[in-house]
PDB file of N, CA and C in Angstrom:
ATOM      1  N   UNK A   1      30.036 -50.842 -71.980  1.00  0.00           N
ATOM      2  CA  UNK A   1      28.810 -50.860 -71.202  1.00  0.00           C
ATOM      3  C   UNK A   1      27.722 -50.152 -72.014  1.00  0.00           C
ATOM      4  N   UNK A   2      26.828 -50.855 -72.047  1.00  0.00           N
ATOM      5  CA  UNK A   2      25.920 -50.120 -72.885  1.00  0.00           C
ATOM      6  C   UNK A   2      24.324 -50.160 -72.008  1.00  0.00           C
ATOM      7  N   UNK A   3      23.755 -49.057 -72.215  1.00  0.00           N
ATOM      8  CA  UNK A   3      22.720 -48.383 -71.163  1.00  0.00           C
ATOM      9  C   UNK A   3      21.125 -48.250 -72.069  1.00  0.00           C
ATOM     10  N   UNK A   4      20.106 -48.873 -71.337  1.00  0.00           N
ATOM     11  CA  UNK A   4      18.460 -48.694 -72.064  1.00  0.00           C
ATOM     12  C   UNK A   4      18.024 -47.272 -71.084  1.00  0.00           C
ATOM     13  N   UNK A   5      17.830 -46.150 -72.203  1.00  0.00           N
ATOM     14  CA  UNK A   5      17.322 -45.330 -71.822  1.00  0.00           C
ATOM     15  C   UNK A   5      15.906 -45.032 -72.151  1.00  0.00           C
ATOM     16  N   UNK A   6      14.390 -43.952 -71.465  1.00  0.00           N
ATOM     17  CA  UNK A   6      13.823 -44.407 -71.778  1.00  0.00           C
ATOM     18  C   UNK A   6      13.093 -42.781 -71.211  1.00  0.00           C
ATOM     19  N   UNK A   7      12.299 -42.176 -72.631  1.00  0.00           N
ATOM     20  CA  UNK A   7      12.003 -40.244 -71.785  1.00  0.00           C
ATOM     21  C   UNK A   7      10.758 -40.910 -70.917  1.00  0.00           C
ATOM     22  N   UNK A   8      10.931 -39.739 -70.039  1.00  0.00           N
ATOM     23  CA  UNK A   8       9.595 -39.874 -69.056  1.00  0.00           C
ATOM     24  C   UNK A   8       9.275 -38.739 -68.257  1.00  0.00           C
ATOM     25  N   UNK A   9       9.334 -37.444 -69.564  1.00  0.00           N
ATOM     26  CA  UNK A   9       9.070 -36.541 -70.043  1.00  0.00           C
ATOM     27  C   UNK A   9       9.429 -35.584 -68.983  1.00  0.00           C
ATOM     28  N   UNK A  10      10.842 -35.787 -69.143  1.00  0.00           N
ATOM     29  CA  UNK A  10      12.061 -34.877 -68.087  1.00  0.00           C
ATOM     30  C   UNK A  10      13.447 -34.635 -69.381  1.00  0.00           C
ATOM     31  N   UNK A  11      14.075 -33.678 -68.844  1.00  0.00           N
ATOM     32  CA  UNK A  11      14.972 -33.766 -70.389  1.00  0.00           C
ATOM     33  C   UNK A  11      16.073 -35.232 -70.061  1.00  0.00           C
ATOM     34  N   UNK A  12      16.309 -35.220 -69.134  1.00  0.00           N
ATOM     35  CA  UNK A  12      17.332 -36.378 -68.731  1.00  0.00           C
ATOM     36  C   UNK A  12      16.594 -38.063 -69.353  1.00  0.00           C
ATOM     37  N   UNK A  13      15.667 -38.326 -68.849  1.00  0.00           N
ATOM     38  CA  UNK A  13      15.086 -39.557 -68.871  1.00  0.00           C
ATOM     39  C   UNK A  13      15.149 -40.510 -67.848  1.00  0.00           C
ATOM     40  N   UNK A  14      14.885 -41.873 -67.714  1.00  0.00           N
ATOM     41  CA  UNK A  14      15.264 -42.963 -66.909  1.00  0.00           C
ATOM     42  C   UNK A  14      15.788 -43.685 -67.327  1.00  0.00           C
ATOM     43  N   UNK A  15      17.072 -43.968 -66.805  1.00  0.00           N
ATOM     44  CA  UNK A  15      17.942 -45.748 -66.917  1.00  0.00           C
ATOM     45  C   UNK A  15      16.989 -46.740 -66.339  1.00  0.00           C
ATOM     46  N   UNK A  16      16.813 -47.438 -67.388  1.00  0.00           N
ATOM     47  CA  UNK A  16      16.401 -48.889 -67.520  1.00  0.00           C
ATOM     48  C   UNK A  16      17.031 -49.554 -66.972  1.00  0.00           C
ATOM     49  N   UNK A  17      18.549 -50.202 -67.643  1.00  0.00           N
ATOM     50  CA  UNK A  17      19.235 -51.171 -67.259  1.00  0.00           C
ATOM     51  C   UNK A  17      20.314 -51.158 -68.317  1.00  0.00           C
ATOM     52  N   UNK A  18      21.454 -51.861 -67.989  1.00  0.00           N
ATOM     53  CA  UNK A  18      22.775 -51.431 -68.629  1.00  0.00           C
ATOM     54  C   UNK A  18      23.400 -52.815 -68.765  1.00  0.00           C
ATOM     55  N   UNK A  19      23.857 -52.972 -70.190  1.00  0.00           N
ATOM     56  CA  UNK A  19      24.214 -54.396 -70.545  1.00  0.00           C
ATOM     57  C   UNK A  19      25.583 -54.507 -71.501  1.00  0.00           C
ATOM     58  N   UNK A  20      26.076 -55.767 -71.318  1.00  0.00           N
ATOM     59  CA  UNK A  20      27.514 -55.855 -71.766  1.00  0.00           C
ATOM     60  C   UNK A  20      27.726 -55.682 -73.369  1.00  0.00           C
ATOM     61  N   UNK A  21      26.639 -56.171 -73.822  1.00  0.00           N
ATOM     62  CA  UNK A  21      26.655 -56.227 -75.382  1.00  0.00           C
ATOM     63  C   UNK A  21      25.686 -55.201 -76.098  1.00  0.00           C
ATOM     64  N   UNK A  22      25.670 -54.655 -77.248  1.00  0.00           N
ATOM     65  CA  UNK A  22      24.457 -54.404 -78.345  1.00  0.00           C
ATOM     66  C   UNK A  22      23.541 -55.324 -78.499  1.00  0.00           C
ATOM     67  N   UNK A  23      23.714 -56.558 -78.654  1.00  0.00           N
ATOM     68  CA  UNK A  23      22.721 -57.482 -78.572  1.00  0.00           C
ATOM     69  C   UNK A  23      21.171 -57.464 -78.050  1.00  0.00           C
ATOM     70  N   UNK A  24      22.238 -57.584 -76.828  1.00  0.00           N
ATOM     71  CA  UNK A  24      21.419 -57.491 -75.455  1.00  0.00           C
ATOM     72  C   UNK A  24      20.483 -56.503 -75.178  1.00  0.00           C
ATOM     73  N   UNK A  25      21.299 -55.276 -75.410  1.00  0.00           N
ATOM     74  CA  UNK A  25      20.411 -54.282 -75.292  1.00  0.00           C
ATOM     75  C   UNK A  25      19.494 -53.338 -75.813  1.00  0.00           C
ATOM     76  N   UNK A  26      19.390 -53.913 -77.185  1.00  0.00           N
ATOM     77  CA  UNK A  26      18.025 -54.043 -78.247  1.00  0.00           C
ATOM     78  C   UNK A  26      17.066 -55.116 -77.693  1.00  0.00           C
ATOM     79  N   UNK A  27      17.652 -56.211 -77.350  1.00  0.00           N
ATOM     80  CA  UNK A  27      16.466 -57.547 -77.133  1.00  0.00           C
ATOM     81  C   UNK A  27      15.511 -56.695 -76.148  1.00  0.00           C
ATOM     82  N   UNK A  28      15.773 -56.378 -74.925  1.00  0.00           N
ATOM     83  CA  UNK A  28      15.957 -55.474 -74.226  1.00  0.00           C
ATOM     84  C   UNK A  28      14.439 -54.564 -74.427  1.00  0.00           C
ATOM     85  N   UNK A  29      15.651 -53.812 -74.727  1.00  0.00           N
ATOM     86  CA  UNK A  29      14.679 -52.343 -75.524  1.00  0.00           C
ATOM     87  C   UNK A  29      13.187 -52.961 -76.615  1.00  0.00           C
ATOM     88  N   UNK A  30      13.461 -53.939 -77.256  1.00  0.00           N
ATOM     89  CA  UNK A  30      12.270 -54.418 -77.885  1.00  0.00           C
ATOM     90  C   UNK A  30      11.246 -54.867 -77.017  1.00  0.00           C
ATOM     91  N   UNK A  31      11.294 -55.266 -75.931  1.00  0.00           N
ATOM     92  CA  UNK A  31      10.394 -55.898 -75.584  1.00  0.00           C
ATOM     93  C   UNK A  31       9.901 -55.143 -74.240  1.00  0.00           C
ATOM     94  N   UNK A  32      10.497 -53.672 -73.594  1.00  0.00           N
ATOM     95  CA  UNK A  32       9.976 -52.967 -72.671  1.00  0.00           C
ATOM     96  C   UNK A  32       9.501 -51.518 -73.218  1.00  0.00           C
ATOM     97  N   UNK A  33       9.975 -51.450 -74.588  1.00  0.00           N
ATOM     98  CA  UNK A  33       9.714 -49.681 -74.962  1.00  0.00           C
ATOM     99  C   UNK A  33       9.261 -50.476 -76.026  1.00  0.00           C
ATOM    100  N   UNK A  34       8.148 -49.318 -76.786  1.00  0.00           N
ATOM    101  CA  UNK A  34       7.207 -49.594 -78.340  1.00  0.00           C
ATOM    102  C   UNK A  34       8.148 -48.692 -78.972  1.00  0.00           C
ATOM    103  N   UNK A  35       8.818 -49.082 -79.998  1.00  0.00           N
ATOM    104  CA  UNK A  35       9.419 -48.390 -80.856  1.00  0.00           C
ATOM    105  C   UNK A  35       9.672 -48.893 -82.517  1.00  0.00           C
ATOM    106  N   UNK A  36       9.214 -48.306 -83.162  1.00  0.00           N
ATOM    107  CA  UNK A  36       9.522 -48.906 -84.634  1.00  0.00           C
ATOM    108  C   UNK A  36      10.835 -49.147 -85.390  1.00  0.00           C
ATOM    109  N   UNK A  37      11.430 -47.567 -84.914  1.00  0.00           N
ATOM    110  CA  UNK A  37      12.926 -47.208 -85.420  1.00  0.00           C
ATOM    111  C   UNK A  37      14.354 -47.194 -85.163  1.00  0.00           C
ATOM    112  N   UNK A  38      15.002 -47.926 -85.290  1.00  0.00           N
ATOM    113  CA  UNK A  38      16.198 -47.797 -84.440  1.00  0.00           C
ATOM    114  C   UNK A  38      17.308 -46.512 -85.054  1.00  0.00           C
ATOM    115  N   UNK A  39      17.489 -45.395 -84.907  1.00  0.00           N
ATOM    116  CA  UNK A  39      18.263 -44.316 -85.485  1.00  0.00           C
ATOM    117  C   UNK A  39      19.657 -44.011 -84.981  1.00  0.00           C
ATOM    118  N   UNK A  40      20.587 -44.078 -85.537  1.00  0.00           N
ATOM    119  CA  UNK A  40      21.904 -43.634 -85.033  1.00  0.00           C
ATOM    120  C   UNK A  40      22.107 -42.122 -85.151  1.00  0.00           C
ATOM    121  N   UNK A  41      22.556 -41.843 -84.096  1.00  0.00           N
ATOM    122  CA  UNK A  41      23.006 -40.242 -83.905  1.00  0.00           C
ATOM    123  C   UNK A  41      24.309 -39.953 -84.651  1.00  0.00           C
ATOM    124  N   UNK A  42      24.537 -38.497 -85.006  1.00  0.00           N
ATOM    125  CA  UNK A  42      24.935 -37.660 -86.062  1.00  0.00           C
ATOM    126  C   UNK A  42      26.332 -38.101 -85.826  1.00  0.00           C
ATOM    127  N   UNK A  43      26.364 -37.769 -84.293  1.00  0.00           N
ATOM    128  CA  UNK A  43      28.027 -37.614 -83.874  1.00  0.00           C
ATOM    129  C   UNK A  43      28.971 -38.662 -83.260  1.00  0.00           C
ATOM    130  N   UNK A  44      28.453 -39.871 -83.545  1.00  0.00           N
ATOM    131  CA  UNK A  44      28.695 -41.438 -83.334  1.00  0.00           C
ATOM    132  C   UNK A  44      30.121 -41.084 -83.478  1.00  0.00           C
ATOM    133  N   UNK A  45      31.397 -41.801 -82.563  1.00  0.00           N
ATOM    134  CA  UNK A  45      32.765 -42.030 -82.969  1.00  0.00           C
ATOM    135  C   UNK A  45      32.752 -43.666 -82.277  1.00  0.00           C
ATOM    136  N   UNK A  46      34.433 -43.482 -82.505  1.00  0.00           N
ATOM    137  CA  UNK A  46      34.870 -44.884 -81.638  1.00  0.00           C
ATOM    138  C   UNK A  46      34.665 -45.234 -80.504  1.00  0.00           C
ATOM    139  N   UNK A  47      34.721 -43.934 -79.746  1.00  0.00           N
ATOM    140  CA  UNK A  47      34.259 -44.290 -77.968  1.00  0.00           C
ATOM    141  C   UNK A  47      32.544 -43.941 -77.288  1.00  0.00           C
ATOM    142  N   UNK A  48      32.176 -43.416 -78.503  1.00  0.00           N
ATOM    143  CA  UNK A  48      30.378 -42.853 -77.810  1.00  0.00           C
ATOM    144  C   UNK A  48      30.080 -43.311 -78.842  1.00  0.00           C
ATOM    145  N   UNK A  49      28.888 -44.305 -78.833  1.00  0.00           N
ATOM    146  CA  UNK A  49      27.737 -44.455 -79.511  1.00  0.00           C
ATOM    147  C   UNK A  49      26.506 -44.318 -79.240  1.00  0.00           C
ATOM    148  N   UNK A  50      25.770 -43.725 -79.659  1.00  0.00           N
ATOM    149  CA  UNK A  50      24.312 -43.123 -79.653  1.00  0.00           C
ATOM    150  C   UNK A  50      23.160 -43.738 -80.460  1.00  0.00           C
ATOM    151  N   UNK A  51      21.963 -44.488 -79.890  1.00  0.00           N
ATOM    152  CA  UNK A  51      21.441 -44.668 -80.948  1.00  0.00           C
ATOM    153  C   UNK A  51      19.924 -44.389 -80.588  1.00  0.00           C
ATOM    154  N   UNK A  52      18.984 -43.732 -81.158  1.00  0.00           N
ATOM    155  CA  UNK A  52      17.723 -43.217 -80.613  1.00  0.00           C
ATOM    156  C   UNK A  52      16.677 -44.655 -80.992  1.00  0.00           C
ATOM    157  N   UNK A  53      15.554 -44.362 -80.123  1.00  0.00           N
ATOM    158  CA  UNK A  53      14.654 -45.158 -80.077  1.00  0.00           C
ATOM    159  C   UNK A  53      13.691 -44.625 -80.672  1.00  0.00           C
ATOM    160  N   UNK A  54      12.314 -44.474 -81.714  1.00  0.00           N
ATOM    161  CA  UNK A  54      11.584 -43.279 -82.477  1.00  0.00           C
ATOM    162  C   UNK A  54      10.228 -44.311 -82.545  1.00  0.00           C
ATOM    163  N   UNK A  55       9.330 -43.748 -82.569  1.00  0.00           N
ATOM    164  CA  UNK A  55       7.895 -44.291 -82.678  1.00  0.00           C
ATOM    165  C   UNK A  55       8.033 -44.273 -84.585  1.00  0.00           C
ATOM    166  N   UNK A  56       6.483 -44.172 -84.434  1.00  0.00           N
ATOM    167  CA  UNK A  56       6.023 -44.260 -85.949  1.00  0.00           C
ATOM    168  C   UNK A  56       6.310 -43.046 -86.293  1.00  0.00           C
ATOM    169  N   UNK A  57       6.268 -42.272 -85.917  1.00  0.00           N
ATOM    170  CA  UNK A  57       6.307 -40.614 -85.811  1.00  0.00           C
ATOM    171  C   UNK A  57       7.297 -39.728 -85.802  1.00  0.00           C
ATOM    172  N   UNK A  58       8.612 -40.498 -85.743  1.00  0.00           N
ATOM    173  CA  UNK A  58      10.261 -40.509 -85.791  1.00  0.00           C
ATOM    174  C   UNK A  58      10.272 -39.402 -84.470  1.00  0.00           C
ATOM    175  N   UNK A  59       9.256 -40.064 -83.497  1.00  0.00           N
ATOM    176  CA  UNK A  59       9.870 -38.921 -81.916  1.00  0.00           C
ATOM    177  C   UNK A  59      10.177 -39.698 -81.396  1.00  0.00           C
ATOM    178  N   UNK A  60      11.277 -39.560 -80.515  1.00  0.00           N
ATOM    179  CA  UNK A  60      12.220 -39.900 -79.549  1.00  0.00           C
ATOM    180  C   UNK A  60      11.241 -40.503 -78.487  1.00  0.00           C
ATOM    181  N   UNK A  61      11.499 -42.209 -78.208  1.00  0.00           N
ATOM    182  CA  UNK A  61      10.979 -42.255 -76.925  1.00  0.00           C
ATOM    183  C   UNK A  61      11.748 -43.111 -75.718  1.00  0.00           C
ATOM    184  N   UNK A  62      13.009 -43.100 -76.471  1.00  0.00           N
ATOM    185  CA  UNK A  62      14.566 -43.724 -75.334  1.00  0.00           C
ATOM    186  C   UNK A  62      15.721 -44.107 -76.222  1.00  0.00           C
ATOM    187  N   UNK A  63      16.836 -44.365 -76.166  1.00  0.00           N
ATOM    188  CA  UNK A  63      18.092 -44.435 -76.448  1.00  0.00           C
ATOM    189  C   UNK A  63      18.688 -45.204 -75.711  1.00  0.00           C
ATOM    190  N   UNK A  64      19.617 -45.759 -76.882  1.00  0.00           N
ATOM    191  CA  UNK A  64      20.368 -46.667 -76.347  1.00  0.00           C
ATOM    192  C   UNK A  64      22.065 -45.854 -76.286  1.00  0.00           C
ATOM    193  N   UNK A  65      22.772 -46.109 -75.367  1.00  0.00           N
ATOM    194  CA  UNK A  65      23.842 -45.179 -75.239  1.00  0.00           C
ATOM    195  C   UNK A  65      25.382 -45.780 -74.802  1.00  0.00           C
ATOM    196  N   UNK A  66      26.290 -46.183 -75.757  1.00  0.00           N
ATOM    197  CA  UNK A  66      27.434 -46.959 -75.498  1.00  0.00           C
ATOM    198  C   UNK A  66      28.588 -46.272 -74.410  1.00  0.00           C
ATOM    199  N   UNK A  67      29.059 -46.332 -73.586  1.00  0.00           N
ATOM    200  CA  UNK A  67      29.806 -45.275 -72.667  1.00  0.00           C
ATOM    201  C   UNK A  67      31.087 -46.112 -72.371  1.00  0.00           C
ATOM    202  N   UNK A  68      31.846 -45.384 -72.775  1.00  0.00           N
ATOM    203  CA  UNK A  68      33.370 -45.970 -72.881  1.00  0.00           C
ATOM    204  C   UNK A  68      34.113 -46.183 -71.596  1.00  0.00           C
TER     205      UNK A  68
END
């Protein structure tokens, strides 16, 4: 299951919407959040994947988040 997250300047953020594939949930993320960068987090394994969403400015403005 994979989840569009999105700050809205709370430390938690808002769920977007949560989709079966990676695919999906970039297409997704491209076309409701402005973001240039797609960044993978430090501590990525087999069961959590993390991947940040970053302006021009490499700040955080939602994540995409794989949950096992």
């Amino acid at each position: 299951m994979w989840e569009v997250w999105i700050e809205d300047h709370y430390i938690q953020g808002r769920l977007l919407k949560t989709f079966e594939n990676k695919e999906a949930a970039v297409k997704f993320a491209k076309k409701h959040i402005k973001y240039k960068y797609l960044a993978p987090h430090r501590h990525n394994n087999k069961k959590k994947k993390e991947f940040f969403l970053e302006d021009e400015n490499h700040m955080p403005v939602g994540m995409i988040i794989k949950r096992p």
